[in-house]
N, C-alpha and C. Protein backbone atom coordinates (compact mmCIF):
# COMPACT_ATOMS: atom_id res chain seq x y z
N UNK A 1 -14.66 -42.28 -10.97
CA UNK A 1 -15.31 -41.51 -12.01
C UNK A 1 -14.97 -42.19 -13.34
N UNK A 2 -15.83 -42.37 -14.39
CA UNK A 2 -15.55 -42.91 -15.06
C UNK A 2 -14.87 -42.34 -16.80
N UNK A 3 -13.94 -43.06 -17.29
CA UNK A 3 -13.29 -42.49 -18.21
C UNK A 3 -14.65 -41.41 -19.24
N UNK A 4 -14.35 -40.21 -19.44
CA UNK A 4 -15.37 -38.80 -20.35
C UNK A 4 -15.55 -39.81 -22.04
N UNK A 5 -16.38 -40.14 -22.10
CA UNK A 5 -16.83 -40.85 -23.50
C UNK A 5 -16.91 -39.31 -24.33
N UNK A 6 -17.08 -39.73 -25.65
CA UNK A 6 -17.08 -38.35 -26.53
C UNK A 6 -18.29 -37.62 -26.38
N UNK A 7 -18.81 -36.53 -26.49
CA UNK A 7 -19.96 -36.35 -25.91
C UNK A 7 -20.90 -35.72 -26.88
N UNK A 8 -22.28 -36.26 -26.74
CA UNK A 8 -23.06 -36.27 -27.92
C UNK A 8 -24.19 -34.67 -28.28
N UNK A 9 -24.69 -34.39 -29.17
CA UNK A 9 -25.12 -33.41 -29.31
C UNK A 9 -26.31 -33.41 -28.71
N UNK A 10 -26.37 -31.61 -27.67
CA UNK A 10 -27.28 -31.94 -26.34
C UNK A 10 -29.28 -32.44 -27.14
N UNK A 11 -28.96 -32.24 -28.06
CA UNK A 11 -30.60 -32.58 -28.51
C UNK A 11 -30.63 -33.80 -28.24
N UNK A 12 -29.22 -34.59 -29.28
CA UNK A 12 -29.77 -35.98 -29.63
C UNK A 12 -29.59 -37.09 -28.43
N UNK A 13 -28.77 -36.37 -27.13
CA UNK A 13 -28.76 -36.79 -25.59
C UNK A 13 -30.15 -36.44 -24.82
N UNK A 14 -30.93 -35.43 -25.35
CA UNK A 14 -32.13 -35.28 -24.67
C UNK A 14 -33.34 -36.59 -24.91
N UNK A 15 -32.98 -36.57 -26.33
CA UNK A 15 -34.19 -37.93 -26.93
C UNK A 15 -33.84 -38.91 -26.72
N UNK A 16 -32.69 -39.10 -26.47
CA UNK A 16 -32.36 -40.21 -26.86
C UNK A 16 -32.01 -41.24 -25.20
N UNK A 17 -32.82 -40.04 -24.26
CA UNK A 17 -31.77 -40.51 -22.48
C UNK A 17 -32.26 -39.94 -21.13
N UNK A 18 -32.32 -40.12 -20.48
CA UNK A 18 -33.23 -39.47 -19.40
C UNK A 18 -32.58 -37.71 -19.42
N UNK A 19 -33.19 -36.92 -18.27
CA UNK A 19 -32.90 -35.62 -18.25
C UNK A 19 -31.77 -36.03 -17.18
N UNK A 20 -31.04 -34.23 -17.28
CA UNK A 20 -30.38 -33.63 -16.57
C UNK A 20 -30.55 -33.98 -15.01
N UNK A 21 -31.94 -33.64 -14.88
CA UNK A 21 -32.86 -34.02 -13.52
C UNK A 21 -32.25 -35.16 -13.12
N UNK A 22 -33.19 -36.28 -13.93
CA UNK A 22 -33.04 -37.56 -13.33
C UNK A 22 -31.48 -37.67 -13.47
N UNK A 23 -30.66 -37.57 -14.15
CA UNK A 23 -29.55 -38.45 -14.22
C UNK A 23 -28.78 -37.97 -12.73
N UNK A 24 -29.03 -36.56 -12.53
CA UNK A 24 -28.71 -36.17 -11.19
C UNK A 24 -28.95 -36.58 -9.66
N UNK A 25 -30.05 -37.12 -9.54
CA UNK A 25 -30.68 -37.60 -8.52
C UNK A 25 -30.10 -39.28 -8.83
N UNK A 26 -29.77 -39.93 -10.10
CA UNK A 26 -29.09 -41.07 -9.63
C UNK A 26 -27.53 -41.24 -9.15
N UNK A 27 -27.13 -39.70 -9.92
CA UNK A 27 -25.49 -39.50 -9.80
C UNK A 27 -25.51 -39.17 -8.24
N UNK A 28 -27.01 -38.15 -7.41
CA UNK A 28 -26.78 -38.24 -5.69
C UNK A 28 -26.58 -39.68 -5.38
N UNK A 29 -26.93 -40.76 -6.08
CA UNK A 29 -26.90 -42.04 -5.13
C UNK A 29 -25.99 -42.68 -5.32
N UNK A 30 -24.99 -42.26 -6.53
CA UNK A 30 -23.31 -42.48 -6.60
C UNK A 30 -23.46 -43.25 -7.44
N UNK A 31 -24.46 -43.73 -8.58
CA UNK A 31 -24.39 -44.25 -9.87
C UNK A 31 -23.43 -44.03 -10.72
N UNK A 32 -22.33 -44.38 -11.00
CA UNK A 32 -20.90 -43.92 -12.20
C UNK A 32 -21.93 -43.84 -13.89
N UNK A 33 -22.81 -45.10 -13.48
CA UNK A 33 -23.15 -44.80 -15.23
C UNK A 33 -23.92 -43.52 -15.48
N UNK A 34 -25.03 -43.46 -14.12
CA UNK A 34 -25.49 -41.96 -14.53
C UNK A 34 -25.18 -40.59 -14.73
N UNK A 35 -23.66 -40.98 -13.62
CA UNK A 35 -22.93 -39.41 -14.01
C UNK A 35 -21.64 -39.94 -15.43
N UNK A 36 -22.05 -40.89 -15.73
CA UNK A 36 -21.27 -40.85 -17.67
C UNK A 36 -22.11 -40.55 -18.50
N UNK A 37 -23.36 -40.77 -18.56
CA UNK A 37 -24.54 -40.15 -19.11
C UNK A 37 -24.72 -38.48 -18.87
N UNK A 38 -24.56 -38.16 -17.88
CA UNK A 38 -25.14 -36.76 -17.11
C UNK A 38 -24.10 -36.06 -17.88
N UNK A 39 -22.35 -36.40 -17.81
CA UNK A 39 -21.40 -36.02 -18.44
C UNK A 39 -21.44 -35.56 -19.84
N UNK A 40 -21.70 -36.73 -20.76
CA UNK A 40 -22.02 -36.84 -22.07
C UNK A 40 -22.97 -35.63 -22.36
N UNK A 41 -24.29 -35.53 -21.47
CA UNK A 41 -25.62 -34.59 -21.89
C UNK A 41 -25.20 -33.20 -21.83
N UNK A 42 -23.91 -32.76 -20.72
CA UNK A 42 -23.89 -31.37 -20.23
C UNK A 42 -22.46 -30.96 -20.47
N UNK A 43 -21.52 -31.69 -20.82
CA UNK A 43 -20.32 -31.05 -21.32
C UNK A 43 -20.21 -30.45 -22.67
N UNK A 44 -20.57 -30.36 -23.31
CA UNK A 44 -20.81 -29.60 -24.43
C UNK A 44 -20.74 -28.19 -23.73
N UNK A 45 -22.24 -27.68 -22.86
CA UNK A 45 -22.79 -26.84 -22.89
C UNK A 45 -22.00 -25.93 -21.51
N UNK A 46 -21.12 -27.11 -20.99
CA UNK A 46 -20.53 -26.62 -19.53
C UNK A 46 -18.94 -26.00 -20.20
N UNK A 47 -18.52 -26.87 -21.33
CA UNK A 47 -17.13 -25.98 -21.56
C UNK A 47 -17.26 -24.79 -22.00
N UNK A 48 -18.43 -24.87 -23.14
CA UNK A 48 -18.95 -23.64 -23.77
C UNK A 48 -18.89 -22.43 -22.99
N UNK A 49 -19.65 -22.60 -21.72
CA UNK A 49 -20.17 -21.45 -20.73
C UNK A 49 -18.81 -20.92 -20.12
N UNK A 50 -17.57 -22.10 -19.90
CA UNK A 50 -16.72 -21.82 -19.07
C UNK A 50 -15.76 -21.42 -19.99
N UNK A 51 -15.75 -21.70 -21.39
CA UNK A 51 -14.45 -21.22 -22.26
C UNK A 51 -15.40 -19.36 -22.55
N UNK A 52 -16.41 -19.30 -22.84
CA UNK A 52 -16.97 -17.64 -22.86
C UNK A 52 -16.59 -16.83 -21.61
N UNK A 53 -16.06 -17.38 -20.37
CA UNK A 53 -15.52 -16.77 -19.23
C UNK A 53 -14.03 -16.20 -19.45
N UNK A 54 -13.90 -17.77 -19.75
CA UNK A 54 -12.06 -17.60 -19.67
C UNK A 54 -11.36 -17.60 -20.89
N UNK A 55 -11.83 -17.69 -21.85
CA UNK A 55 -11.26 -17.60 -23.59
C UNK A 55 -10.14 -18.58 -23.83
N UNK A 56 -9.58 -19.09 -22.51
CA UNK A 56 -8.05 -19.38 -23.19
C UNK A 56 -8.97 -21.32 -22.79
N UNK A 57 -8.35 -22.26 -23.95
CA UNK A 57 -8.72 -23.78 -24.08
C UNK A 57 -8.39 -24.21 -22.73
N UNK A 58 -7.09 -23.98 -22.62
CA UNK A 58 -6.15 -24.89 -22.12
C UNK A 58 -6.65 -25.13 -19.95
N UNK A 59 -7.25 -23.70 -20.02
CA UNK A 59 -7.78 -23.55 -18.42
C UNK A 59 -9.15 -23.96 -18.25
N UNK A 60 -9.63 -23.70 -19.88
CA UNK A 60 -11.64 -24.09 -19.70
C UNK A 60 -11.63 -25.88 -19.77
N UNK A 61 -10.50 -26.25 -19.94
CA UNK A 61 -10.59 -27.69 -19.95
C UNK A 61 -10.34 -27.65 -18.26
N UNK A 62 -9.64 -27.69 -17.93
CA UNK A 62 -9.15 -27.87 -16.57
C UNK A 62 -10.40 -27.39 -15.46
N UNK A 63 -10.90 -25.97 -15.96
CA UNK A 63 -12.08 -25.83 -15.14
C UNK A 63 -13.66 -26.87 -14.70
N UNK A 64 -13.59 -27.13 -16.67
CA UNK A 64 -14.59 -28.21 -16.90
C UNK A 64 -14.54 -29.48 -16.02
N UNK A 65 -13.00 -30.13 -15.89
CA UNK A 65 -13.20 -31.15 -14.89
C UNK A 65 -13.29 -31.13 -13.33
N UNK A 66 -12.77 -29.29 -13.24
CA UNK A 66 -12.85 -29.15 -11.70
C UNK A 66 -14.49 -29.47 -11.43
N UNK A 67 -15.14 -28.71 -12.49
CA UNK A 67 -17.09 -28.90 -12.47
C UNK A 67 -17.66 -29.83 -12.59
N UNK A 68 -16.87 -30.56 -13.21
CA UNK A 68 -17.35 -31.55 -13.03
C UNK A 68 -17.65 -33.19 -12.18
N UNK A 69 -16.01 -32.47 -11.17
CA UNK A 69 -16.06 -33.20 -10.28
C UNK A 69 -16.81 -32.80 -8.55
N UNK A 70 -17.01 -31.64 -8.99
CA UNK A 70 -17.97 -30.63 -8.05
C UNK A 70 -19.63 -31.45 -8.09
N UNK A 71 -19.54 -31.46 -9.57
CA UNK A 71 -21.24 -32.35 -9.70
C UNK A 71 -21.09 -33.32 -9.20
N UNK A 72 -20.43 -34.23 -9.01
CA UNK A 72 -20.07 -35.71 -8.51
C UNK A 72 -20.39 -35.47 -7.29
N UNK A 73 -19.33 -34.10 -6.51
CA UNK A 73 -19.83 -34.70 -5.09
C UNK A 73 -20.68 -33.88 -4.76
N UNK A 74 -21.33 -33.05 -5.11
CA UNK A 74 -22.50 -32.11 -4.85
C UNK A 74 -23.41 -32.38 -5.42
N UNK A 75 -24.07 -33.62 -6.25
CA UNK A 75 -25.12 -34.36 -6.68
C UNK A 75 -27.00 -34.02 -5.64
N UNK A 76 -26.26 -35.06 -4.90
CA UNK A 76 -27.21 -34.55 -3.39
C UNK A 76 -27.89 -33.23 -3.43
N UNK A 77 -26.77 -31.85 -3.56
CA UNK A 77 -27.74 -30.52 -2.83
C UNK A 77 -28.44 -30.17 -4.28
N UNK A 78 -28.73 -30.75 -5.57
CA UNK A 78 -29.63 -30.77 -6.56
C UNK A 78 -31.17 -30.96 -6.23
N UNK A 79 -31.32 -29.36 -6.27
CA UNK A 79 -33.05 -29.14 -6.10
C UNK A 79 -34.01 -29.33 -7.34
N UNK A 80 -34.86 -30.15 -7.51
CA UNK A 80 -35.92 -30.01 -8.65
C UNK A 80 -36.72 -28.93 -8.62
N UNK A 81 -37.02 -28.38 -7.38
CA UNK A 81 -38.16 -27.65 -6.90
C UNK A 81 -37.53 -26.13 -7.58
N UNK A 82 -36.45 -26.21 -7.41
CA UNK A 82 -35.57 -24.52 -7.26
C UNK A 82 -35.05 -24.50 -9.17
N UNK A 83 -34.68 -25.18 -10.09
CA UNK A 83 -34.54 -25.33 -11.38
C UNK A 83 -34.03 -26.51 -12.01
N UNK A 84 -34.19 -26.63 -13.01
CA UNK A 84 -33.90 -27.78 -13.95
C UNK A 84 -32.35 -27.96 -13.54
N UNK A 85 -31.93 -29.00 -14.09
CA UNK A 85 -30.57 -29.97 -13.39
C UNK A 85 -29.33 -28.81 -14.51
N UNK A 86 -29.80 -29.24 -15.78
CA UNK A 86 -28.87 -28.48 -16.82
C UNK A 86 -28.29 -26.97 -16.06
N UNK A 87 -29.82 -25.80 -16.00
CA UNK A 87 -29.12 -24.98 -15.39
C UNK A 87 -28.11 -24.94 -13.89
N UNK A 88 -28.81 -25.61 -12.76
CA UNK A 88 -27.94 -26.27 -11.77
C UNK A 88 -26.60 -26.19 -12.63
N UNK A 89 -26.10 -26.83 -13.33
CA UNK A 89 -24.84 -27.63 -13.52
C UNK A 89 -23.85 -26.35 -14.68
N UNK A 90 -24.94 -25.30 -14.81
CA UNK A 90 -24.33 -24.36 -15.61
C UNK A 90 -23.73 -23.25 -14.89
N UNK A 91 -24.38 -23.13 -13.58
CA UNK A 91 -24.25 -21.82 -12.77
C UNK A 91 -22.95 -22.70 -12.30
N UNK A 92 -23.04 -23.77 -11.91
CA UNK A 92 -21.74 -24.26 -11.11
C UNK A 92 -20.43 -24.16 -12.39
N UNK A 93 -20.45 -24.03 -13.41
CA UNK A 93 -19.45 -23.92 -14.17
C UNK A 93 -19.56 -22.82 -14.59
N UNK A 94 -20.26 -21.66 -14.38
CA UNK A 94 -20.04 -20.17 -14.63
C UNK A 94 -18.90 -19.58 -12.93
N UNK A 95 -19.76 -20.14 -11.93
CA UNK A 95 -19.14 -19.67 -10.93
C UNK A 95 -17.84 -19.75 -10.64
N UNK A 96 -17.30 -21.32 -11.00
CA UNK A 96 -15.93 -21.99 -10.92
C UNK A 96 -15.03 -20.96 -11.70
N UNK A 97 -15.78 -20.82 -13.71
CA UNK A 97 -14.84 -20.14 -13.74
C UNK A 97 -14.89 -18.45 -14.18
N UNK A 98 -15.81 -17.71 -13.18
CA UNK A 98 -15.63 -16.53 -12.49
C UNK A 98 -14.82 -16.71 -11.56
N UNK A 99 -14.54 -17.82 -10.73
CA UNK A 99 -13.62 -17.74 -9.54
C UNK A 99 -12.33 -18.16 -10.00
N UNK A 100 -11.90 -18.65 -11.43
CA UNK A 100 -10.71 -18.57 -11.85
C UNK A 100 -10.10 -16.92 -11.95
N UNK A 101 -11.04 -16.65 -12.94
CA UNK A 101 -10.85 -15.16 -13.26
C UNK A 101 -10.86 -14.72 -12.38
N UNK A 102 -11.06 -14.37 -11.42
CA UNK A 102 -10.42 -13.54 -9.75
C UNK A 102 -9.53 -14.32 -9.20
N UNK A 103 -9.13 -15.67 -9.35
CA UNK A 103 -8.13 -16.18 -9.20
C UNK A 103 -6.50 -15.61 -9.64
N UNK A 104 -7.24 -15.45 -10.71
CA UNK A 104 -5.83 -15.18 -11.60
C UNK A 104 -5.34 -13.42 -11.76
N UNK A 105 -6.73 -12.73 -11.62
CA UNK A 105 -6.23 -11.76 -11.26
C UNK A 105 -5.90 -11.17 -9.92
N UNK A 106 -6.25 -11.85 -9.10
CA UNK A 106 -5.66 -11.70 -7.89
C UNK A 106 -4.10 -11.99 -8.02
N UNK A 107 -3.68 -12.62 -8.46
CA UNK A 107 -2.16 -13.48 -8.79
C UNK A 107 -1.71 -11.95 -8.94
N UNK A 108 -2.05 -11.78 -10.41
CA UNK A 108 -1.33 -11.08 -11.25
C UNK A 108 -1.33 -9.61 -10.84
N UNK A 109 -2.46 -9.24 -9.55
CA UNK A 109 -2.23 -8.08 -9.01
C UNK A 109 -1.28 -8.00 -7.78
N UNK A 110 -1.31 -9.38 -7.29
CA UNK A 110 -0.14 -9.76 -6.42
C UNK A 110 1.47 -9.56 -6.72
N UNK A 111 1.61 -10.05 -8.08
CA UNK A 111 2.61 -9.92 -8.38
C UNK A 111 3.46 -8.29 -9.02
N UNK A 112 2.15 -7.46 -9.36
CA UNK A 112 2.40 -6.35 -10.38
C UNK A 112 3.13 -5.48 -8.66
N UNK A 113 2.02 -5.76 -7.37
CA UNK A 113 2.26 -4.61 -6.15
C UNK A 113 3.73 -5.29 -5.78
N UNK A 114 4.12 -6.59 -5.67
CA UNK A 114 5.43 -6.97 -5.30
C UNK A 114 6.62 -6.57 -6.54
N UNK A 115 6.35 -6.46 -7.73
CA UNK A 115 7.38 -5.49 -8.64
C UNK A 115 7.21 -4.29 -8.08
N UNK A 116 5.99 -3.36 -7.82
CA UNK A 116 6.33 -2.37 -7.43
C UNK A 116 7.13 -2.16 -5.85
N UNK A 117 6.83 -2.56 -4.55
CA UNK A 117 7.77 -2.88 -4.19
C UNK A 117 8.78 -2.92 -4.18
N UNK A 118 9.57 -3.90 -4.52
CA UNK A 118 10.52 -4.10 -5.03
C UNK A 118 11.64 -2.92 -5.79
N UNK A 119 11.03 -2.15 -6.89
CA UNK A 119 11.74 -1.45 -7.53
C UNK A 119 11.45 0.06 -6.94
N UNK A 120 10.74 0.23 -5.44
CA UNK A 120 10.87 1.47 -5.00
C UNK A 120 11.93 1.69 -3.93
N UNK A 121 12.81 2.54 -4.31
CA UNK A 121 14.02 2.69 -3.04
C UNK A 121 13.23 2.63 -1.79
N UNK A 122 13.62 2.23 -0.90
CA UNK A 122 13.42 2.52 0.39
C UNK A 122 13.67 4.05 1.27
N UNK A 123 14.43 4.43 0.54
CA UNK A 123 14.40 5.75 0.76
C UNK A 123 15.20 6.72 -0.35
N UNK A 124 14.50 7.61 -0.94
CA UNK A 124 14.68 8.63 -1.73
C UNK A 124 15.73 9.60 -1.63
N UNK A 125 16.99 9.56 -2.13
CA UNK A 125 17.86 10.37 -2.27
C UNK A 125 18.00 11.61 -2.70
N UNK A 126 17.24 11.36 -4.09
CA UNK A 126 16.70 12.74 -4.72
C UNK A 126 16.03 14.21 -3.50
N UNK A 127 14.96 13.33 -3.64
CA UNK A 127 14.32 13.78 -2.24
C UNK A 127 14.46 14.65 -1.41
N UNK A 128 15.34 13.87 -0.68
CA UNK A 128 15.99 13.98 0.50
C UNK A 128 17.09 15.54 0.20
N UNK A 129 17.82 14.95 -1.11
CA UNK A 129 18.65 16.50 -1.09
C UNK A 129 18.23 17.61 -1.46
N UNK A 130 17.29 17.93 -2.30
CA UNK A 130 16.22 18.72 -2.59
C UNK A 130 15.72 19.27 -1.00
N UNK A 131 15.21 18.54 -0.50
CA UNK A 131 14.73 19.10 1.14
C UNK A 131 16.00 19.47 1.65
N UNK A 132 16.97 18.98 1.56
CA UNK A 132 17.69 19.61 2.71
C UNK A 132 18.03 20.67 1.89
N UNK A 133 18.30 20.92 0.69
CA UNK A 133 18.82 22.17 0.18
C UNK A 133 18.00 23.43 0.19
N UNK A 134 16.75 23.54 0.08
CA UNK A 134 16.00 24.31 0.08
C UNK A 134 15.58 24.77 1.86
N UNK A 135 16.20 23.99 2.55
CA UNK A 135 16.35 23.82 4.10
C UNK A 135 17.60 25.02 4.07
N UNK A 136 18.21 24.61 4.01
CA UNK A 136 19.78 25.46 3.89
C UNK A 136 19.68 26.67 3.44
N UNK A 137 18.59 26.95 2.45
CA UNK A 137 18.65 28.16 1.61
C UNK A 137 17.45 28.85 2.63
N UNK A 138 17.05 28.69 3.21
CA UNK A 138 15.46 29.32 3.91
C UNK A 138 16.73 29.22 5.25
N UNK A 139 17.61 28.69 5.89
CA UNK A 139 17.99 29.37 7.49
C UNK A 139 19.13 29.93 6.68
N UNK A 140 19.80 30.41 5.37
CA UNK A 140 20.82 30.99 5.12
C UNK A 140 20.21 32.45 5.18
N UNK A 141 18.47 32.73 4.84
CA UNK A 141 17.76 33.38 4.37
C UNK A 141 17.11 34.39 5.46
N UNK A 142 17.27 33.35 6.76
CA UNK A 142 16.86 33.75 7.97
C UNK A 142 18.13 34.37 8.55
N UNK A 143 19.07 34.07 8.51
CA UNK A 143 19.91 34.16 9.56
C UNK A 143 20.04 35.68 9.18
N UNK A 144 19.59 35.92 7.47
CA UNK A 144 20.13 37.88 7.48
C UNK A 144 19.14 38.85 8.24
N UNK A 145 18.07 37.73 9.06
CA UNK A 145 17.53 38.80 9.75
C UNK A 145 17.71 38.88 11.33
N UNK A 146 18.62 38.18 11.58
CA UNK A 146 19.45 38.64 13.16
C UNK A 146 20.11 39.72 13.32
N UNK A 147 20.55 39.86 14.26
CA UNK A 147 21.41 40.89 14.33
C UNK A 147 22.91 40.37 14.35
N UNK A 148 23.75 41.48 14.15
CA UNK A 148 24.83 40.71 13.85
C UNK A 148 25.62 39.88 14.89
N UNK A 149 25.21 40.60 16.29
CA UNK A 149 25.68 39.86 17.29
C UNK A 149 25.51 38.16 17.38
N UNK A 150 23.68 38.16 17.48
CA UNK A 150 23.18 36.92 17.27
C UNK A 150 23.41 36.25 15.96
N UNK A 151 23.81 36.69 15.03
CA UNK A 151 24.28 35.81 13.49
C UNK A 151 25.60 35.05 13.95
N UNK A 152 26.85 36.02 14.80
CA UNK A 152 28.00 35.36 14.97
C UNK A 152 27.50 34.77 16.13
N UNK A 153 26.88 34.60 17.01
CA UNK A 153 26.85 33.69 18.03
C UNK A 153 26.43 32.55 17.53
N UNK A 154 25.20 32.48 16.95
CA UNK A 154 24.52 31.19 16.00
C UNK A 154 25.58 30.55 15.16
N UNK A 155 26.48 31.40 14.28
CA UNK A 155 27.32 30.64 13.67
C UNK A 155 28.38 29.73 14.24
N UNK A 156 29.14 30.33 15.45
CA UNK A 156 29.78 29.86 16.08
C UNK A 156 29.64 28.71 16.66
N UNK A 157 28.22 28.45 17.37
CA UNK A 157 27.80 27.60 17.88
C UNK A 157 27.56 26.57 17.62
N UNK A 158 26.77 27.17 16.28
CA UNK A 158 25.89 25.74 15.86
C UNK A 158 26.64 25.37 13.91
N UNK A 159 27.76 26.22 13.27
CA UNK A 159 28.06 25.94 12.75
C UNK A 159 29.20 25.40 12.77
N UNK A 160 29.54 26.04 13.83
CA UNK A 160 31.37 25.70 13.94
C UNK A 160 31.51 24.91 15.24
N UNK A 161 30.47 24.46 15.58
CA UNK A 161 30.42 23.69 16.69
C UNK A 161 30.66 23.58 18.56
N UNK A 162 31.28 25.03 18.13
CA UNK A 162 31.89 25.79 19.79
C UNK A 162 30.71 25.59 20.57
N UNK A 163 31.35 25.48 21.86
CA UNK A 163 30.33 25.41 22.98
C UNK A 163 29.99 26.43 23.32
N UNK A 164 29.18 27.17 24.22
CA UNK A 164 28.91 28.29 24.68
C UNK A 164 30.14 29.20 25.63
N UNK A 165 30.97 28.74 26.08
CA UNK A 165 31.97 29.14 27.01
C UNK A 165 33.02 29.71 25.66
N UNK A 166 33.25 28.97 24.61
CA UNK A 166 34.29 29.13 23.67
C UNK A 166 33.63 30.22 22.98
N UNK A 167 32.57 30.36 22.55
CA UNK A 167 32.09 31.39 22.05
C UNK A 167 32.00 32.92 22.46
N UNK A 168 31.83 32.45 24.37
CA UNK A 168 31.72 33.63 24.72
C UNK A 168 33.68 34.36 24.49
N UNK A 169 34.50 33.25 25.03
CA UNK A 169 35.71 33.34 24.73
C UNK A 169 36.49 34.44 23.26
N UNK A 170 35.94 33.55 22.29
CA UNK A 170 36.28 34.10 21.54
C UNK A 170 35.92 35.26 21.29
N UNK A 171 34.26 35.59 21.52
CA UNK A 171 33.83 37.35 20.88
C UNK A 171 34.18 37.99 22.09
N UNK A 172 34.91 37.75 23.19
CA UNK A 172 34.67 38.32 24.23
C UNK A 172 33.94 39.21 25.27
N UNK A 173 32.71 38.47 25.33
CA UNK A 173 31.40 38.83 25.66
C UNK A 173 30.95 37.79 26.90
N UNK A 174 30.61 38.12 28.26
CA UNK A 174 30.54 37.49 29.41
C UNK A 174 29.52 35.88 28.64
N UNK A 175 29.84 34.73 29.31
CA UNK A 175 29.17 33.62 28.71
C UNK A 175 27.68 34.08 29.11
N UNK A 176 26.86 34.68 30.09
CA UNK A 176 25.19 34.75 30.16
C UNK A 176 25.09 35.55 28.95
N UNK A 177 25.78 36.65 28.20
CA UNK A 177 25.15 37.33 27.13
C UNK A 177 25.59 36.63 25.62
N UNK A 178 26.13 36.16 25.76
CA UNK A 178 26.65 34.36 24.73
C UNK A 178 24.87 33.90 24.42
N UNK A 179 24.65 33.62 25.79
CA UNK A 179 23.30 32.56 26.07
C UNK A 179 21.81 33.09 25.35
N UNK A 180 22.45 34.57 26.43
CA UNK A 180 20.95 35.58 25.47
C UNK A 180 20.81 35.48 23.92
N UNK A 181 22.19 36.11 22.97
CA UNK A 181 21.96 36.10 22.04
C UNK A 181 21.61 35.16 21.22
N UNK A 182 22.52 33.79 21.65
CA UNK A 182 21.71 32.59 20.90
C UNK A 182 20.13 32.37 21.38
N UNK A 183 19.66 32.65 22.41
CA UNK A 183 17.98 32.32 22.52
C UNK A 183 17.66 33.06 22.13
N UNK A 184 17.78 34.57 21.85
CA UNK A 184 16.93 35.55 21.12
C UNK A 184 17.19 35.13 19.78
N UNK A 185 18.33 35.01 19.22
CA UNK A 185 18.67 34.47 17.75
C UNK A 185 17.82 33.21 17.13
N UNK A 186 17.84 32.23 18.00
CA UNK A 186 16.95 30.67 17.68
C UNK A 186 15.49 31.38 17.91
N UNK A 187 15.26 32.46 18.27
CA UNK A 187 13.53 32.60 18.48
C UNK A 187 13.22 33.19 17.13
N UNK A 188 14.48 34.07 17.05
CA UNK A 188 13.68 34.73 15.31
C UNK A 188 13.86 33.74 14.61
N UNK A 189 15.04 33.05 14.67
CA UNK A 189 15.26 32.22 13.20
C UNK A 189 13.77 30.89 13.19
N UNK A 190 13.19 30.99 14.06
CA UNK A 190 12.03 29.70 14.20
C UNK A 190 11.12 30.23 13.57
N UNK A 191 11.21 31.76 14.27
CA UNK A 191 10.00 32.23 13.80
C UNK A 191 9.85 32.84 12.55
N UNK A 192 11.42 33.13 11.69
CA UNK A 192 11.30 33.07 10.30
C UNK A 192 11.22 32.25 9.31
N UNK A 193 11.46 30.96 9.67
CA UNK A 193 10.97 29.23 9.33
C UNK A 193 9.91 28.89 9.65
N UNK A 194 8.74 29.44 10.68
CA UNK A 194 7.59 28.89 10.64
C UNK A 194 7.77 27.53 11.21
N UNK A 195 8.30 27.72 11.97
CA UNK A 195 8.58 26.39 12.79
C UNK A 195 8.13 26.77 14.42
N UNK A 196 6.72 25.77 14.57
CA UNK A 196 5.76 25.83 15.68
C UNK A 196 7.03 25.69 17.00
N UNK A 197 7.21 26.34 18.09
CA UNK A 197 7.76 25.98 19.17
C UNK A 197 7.07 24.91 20.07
């Protein structure tokens, strides 16, 4: 490809030089001078299009030569029939840099979901004690509607950890009526929690 000469104003490149067209159909046959000519006629009008995309210099330059090396090797699929060469060579540097701009915001939405990520606990402490406390307060809430038999059996059991034999032990109550009261006890307390069996 040959070194970008300074590039001349698109009128005085129109009079003064073949078209867009032709210079295209010699740049398909891999002519360097026609695509330094073709260069000269359409960079003006190709950074223009691509810096109104992307605003910032420093990327519409970089885009401009990606487009321009796109025209080089995509010379060939240049239709006369379908529009003039100029527009051809404008859509290809609108598209490039529309596809920066989703480039880059793809990045930058990449990066915003991996901060978020990142700065979300994996698991919620807050949360977590809030639920269990309001847990605690709804079977503290239930348990006043057992009876008292089944309140000390439940407590025994399942607070203080006794097995069923120790329980019956201690209130001195045969271990099968131990058994009853905790299943009649766990049926209300479910069913005063709303908790599906």
């Amino acid at each position: 490809m040959p070194v970008p000469r300074p590039a001349r104003p698109i009128a005085a490149a129109a009079e003064h030089g073949p078209s867009a067209d032709a210079l295209l159909v010699q740049v398909a046959r891999g002519d360097q001078d026609a695509f330094g000519e073709l260069y000269d006629l359409v960079s003006g009008a190709v950074f223009g299009t691509i810096r109104g995309v992307l605003r910032d210099p420093a990327q519409s330059e970089e885009v401009m030569q990606e487009v321009m090396i796109q025209v080089w090797r995509t010379a060939p699929r240049f239709q006369a029939d379908k529009g003039s060469g100029m527009n051809w060579v404008l859509t290809l540097a609108h598209r490039r840099a529309v596809d920066r701009v989703r480039s880059e915001q793809a990045t930058v939405d990449r990066d915003h979901k991996a901060a978020l990520l990142d700065s979300t606990p994996a698991y919620d402490h807050v949360t977590e004690q809030v639920e269990a406390r309001l847990e605690r307060q709804q079977v503290r809430r239930c348990l006043r509607f057992l009876t008292q038999l089944q309140r000390e059996a439940v407590t025994l059991a399942y607070y203080r950890g006794l097995t069923y034999r120790e329980v019956a032990e201690l209130l001195g109550v045969p271990l099968g009526t131990v058994k009853t009261r905790l299943r009649d006890g766990l049926i209300r307390l479910r069913d005063c929690m709303g908790v599906e069996a």
